[in-house]
C-alpha atoms as a PDB file:
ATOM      1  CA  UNK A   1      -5.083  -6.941 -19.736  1.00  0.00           C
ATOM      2  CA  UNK A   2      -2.803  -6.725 -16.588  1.00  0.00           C
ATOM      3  CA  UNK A   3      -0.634  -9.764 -17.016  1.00  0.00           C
ATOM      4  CA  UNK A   4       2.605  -7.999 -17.863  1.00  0.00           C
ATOM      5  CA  UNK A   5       1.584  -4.967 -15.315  1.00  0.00           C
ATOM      6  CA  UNK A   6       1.395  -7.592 -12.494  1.00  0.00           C
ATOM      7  CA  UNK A   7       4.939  -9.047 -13.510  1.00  0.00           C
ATOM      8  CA  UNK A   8       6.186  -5.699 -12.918  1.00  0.00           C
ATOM      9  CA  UNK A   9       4.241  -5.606  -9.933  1.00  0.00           C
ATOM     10  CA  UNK A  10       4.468  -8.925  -7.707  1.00  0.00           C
ATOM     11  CA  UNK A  11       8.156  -7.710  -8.125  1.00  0.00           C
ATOM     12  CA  UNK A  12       8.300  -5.100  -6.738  1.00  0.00           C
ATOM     13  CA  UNK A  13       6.252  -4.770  -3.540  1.00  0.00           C
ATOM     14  CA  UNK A  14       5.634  -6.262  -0.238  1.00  0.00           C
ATOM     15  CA  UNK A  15       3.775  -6.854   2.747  1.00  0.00           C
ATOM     16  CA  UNK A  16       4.333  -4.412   5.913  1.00  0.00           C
ATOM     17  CA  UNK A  17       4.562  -6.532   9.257  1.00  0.00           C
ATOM     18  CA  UNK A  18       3.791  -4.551  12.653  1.00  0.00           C
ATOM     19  CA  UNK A  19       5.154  -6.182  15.164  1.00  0.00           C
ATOM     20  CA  UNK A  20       4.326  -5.720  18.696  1.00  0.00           C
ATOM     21  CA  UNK A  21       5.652  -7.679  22.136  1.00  0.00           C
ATOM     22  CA  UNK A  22       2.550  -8.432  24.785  1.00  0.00           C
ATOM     23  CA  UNK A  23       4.212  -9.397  26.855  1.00  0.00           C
ATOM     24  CA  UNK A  24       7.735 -12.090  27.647  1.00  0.00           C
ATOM     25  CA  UNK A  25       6.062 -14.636  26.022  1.00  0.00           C
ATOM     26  CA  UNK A  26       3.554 -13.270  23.602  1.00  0.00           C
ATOM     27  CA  UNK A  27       3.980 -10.903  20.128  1.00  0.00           C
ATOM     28  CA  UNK A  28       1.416  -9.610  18.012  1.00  0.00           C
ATOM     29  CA  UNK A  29       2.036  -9.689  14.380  1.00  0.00           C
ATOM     30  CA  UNK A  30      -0.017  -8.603  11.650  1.00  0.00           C
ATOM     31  CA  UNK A  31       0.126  -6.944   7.999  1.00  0.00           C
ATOM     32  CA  UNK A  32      -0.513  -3.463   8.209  1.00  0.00           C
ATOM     33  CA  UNK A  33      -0.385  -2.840   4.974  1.00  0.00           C
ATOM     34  CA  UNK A  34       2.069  -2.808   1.562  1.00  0.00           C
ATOM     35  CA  UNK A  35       4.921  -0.979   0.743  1.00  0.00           C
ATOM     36  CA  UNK A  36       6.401  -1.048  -3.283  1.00  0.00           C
ATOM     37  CA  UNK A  37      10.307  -0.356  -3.969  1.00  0.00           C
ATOM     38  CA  UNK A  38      10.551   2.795  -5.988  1.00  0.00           C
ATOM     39  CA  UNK A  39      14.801   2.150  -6.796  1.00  0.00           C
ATOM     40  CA  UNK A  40      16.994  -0.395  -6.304  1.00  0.00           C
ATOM     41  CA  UNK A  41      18.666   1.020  -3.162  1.00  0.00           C
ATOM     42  CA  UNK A  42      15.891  -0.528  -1.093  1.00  0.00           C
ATOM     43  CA  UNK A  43      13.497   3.064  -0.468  1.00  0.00           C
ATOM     44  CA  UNK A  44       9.936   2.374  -0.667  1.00  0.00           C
ATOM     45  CA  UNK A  45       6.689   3.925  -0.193  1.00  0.00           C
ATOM     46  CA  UNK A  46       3.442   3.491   1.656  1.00  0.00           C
ATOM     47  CA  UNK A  47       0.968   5.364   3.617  1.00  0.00           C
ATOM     48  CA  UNK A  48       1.763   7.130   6.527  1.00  0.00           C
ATOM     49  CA  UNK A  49      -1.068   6.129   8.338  1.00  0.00           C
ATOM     50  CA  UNK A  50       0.463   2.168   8.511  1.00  0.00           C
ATOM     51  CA  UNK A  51       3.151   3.097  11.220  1.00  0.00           C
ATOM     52  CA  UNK A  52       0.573   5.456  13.098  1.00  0.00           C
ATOM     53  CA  UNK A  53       0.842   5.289  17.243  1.00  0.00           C
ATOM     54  CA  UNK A  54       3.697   3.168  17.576  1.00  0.00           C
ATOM     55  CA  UNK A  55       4.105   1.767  21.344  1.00  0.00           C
ATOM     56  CA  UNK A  56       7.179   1.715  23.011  1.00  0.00           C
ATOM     57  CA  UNK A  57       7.809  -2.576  21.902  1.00  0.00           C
ATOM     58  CA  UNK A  58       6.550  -2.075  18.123  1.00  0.00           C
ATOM     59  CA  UNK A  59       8.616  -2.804  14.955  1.00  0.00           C
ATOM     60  CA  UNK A  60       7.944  -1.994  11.512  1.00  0.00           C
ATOM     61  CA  UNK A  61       9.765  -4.962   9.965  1.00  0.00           C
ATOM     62  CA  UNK A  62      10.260  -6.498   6.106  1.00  0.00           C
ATOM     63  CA  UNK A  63      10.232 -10.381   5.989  1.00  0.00           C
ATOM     64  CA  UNK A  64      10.525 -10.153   1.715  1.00  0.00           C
ATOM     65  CA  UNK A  65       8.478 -10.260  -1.345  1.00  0.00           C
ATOM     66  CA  UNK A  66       6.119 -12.717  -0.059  1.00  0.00           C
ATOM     67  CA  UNK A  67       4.713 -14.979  -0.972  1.00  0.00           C
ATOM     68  CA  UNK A  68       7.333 -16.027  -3.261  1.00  0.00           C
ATOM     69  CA  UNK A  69      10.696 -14.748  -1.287  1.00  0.00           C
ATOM     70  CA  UNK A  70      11.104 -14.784   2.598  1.00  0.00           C
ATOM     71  CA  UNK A  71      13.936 -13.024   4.023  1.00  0.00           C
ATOM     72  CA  UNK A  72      15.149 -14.350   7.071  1.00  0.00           C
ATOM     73  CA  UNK A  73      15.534 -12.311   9.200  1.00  0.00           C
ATOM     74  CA  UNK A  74      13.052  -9.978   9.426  1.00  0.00           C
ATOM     75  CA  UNK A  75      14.740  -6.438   8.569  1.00  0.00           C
ATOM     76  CA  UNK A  76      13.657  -3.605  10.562  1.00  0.00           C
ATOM     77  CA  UNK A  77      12.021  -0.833   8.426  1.00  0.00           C
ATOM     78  CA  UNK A  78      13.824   2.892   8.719  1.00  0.00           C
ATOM     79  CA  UNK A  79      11.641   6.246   8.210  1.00  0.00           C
ATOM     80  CA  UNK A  80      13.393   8.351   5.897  1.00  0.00           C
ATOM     81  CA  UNK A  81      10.393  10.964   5.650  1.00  0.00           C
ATOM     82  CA  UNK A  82       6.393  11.627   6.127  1.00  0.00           C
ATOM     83  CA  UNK A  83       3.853  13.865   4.966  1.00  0.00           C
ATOM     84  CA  UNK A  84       1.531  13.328   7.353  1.00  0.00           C
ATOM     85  CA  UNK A  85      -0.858  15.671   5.769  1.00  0.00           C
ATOM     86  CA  UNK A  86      -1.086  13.989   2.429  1.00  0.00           C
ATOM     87  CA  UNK A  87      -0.562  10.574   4.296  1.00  0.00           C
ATOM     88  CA  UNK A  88       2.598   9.786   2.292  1.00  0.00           C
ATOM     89  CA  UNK A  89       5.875   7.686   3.749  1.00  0.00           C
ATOM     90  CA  UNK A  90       9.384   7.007   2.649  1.00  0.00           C
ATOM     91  CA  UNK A  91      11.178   4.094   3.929  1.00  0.00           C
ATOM     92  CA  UNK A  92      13.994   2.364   3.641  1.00  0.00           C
ATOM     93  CA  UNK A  93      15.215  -1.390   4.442  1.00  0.00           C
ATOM     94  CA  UNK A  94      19.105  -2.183   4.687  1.00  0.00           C
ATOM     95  CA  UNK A  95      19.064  -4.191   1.610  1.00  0.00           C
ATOM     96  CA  UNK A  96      18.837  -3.570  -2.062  1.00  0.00           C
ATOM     97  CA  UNK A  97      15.531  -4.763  -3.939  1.00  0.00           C
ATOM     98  CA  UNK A  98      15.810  -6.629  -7.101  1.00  0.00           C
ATOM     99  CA  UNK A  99      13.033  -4.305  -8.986  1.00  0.00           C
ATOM    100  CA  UNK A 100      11.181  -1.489  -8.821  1.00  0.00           C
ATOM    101  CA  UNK A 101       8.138   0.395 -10.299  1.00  0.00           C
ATOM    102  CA  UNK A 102       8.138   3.688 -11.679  1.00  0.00           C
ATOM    103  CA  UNK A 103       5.213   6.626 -10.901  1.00  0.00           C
ATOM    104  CA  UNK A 104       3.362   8.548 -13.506  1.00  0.00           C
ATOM    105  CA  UNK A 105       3.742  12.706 -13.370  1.00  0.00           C
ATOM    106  CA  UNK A 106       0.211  13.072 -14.436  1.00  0.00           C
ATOM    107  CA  UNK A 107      -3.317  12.302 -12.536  1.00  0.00           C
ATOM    108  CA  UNK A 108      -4.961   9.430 -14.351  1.00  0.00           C
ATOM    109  CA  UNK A 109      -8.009  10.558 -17.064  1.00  0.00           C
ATOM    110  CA  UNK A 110     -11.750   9.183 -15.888  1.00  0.00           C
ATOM    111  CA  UNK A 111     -12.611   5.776 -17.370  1.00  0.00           C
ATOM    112  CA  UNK A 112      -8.402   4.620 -17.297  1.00  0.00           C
ATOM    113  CA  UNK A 113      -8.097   1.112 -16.410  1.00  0.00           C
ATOM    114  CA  UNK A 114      -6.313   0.785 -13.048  1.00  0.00           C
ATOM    115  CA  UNK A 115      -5.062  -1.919 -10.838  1.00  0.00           C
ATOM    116  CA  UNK A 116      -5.222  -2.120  -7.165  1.00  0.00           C
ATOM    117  CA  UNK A 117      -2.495  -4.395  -4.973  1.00  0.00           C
ATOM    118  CA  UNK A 118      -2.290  -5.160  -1.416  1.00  0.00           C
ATOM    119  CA  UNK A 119      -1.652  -7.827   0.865  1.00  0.00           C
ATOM    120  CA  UNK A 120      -5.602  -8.833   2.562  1.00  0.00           C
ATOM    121  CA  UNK A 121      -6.581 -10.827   4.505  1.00  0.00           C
ATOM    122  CA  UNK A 122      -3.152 -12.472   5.802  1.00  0.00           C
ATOM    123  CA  UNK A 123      -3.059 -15.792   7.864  1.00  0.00           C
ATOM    124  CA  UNK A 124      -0.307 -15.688   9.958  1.00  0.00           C
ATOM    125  CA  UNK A 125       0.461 -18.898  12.157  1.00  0.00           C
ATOM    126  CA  UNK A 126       3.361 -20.096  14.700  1.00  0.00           C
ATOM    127  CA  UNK A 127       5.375 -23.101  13.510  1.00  0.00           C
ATOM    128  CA  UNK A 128       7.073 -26.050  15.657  1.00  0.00           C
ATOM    129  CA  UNK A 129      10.134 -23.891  15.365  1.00  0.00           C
ATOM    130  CA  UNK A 130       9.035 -20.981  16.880  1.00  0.00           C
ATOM    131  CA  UNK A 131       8.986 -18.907  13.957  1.00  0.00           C
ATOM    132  CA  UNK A 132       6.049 -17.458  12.349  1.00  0.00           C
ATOM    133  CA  UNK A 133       4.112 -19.503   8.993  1.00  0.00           C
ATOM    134  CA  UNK A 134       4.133 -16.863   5.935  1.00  0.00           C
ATOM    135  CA  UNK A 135       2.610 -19.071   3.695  1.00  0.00           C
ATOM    136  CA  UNK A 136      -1.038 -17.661   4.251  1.00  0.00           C
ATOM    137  CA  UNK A 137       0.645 -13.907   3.568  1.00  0.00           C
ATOM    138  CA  UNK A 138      -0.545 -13.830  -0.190  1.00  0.00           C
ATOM    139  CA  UNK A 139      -0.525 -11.059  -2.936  1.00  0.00           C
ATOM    140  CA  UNK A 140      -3.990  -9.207  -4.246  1.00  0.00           C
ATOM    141  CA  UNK A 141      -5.065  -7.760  -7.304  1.00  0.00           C
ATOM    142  CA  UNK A 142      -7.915  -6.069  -8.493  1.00  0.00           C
ATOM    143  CA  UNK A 143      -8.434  -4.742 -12.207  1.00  0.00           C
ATOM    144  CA  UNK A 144     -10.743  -1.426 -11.656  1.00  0.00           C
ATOM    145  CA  UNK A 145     -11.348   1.927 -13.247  1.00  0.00           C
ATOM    146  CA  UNK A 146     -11.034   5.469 -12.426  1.00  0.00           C
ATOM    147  CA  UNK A 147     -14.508   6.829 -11.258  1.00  0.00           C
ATOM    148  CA  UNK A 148     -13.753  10.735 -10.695  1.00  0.00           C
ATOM    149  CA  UNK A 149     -11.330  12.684  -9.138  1.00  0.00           C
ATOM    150  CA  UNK A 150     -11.512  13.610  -5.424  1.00  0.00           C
ATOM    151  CA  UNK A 151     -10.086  15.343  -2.478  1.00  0.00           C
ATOM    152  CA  UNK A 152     -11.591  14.067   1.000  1.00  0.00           C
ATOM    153  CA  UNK A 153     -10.360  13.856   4.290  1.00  0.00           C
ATOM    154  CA  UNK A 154      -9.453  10.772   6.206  1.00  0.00           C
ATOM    155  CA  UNK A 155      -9.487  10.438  10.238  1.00  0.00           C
ATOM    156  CA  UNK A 156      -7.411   7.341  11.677  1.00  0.00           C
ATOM    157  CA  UNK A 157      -9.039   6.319  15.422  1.00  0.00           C
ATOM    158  CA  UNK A 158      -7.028   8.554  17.603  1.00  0.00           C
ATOM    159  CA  UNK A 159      -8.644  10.926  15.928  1.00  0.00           C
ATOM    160  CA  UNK A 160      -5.878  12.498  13.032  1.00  0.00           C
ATOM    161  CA  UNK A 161      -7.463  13.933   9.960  1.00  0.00           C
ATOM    162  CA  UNK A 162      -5.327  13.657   6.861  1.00  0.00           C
ATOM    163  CA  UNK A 163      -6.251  14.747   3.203  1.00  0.00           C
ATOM    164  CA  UNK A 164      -6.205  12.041   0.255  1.00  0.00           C
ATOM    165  CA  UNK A 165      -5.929  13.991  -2.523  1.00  0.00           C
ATOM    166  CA  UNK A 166      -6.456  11.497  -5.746  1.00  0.00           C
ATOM    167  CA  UNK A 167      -8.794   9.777  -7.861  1.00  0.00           C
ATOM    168  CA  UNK A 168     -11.814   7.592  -6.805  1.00  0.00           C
ATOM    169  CA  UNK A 169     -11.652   3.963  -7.939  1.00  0.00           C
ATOM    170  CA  UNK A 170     -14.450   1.517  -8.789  1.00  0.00           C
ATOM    171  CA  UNK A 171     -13.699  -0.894  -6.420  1.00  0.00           C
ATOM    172  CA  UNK A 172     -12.999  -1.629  -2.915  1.00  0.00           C
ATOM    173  CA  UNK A 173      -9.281  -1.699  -1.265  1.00  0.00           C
ATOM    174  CA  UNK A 174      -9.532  -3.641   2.333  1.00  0.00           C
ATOM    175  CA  UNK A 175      -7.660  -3.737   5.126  1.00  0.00           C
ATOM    176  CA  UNK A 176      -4.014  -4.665   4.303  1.00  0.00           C
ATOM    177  CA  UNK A 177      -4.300  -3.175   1.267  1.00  0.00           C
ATOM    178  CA  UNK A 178      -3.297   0.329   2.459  1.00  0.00           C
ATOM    179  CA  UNK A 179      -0.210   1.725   0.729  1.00  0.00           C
ATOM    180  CA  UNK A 180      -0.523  -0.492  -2.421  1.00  0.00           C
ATOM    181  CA  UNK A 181       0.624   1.024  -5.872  1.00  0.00           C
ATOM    182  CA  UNK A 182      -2.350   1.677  -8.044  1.00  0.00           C
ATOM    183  CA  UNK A 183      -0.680   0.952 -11.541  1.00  0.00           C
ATOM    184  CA  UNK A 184      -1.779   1.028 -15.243  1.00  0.00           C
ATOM    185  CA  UNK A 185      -1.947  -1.835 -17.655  1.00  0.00           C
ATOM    186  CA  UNK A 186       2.021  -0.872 -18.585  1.00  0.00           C
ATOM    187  CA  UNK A 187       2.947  -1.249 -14.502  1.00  0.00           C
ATOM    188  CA  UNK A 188       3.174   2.534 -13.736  1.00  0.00           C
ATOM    189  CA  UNK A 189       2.481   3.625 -10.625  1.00  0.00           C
ATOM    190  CA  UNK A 190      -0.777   6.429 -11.157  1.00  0.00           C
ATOM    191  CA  UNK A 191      -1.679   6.179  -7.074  1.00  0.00           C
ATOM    192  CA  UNK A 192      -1.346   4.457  -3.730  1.00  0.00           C
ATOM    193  CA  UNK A 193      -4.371   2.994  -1.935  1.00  0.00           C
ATOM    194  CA  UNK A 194      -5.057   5.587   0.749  1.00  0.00           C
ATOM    195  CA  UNK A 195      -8.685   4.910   1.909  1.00  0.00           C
ATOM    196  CA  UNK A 196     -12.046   3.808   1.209  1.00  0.00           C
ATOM    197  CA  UNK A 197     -15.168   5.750   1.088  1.00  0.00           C
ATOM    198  CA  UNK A 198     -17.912   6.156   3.862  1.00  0.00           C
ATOM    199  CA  UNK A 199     -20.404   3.225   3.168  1.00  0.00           C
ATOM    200  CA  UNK A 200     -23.381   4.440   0.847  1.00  0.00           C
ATOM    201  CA  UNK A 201     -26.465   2.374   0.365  1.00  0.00           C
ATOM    202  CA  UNK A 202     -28.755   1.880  -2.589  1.00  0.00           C
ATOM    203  CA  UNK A 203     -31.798   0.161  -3.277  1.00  0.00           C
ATOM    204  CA  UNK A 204     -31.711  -3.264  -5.771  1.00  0.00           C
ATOM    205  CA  UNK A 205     -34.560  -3.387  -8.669  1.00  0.00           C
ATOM    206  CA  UNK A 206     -35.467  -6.339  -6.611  1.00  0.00           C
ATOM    207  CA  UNK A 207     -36.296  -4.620  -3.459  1.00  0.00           C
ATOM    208  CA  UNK A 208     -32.830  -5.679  -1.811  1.00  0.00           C
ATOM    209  CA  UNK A 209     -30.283  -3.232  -1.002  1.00  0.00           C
ATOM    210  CA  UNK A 210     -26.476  -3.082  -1.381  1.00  0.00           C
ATOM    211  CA  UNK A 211     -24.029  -1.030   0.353  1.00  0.00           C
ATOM    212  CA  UNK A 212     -21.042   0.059  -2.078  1.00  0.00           C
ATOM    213  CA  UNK A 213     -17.887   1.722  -0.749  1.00  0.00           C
ATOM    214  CA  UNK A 214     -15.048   2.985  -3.519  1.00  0.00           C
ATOM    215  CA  UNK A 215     -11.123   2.545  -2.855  1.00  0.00           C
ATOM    216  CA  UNK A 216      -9.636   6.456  -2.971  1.00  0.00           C
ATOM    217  CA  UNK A 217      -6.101   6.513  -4.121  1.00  0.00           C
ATOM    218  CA  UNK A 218      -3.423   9.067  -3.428  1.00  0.00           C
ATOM    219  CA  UNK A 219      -2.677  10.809  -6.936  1.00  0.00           C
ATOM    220  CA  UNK A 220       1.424   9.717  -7.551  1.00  0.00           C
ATOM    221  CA  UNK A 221       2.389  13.104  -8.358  1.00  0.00           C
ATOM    222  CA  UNK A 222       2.184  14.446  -4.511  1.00  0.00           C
ATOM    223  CA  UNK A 223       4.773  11.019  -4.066  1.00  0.00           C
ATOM    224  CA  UNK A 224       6.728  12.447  -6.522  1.00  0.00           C
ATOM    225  CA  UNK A 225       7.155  16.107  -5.198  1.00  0.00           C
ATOM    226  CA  UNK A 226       7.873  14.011  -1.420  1.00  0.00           C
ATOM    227  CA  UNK A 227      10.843  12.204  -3.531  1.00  0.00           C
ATOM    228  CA  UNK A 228      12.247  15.465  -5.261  1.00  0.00           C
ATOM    229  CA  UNK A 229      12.529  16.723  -1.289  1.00  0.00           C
ATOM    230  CA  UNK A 230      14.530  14.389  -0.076  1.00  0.00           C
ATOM    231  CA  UNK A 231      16.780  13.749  -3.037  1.00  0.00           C
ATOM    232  CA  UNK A 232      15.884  10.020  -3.751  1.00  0.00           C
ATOM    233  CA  UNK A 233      16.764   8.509  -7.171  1.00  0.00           C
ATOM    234  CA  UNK A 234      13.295   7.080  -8.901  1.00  0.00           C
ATOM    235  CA  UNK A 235      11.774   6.816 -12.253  1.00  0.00           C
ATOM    236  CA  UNK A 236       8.954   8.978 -13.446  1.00  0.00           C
ATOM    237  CA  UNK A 237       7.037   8.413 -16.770  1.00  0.00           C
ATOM    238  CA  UNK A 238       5.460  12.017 -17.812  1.00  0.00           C
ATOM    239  CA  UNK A 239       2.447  10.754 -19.982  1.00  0.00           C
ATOM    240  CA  UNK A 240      -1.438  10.281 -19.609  1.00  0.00           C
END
């Protein structure tokens, strides 16, 4: 059902690298979440909560369309706006992308057929050559289904309460994931992975219970009215 949608997709988006020096001889790098091109100019968006509490030695860096493309070097990523509130960021890299996806005006209908795309559960390793080993960096995808629609708020751990206005999704975004389009089965953009729910539990037939959590996604329309701010070229489809 999502073959051509994830064509569109793998195309078009990317892991976010935070990038942090210990100390002379020691960096911390990990993927903080995803970012997806939205023209060919190189501006992209993600969640505002990925570049949260900077330090002082941190970079926000693109390293390419992994796993497929590494650039080399690392470009450093450039805020072009936030919405803290609605946890919603606009970057920029200095270097055009070779596609882009295109957001939906309208909030997806209950029982639509969604996609969710991240970058999980990355293994990042040294090589001999001092450089860092991307191969383990790998693409996600989960087929889903919009649940309901929901507004719920969202604290990071110093404490900062944002509001993810969207639509509740069947299924479970993890960590990495955070900023990933949430497209339909034509590769529109609908949402962006904002959260997950509190854990629930709920008792099996058998006696056993589960715990069940549900991705929430930011509705694309709110990244749409952040766009129309700032003046950014994009494409917007105006169906559902």
């Amino acid at each position: 059902m999502f073959v051509k949608a994830i064509k569109i997709a793998k195309n078009s988006m990317f892991p976010i690298f935070r990038f942090e020096q210990v100390n002379p001889s020691q960096a911390r790098v990990v993927v903080a979440g995803c970012g997806f091109f939205i023209n060919l100019a190189g501006y992209f968006i993600s969640v505002a909560h990925v570049f949260d509490n900077p330090g002082t030695q941190t970079l926000f860096q693109y390293r390419g369309r992994l796993p497929d493309n590494v650039h080399n070097p690392a470009l450093r990523i450039n805020e072009i706006d936030r919405d803290d509130n609605c946890d919603i960021f606009i970057g920029k890299i200095n270097a055009q992308s070779t596609s882009y996806l295109s957001l939906s005006k309208c909030k997806p209908e209950i029982g639509k057929s969604v996609c969710l795309s991240g970058y999980p559960l990355a293994n990042i390793q040294n090589n001999p050559q001092g450089g860092l080993e991307l191969g383990g960096v790998r693409r996600y995808f989960q087929p889903s289904f919009v649940l309901d629609h929901i507004v719920c708020d969202s604290k990071n751990p110093h404490g900062q309460v944002r509001r993810h206005d969207g639509f509740l999704v069947r299924d479970l975004g993890l960590y990495g994931m955070s900023g990933g389009p949430v497209f339909d089965v034509e590769g529109c953009v609908v949402g962006m992975q904002g959260s997950v729910t509190q854990p629930r539990t709920s008792a099996g037939s058998a006696g056993n219970s589960i715990v069940v959590q549900n991705a929430v996604a930011i509705r694309s329309n709110l990244i749409l009215e952040l766009l129309k701010k700032n003046r950014i070229k994009h494409n917007f489809l105006g169906r559902f």
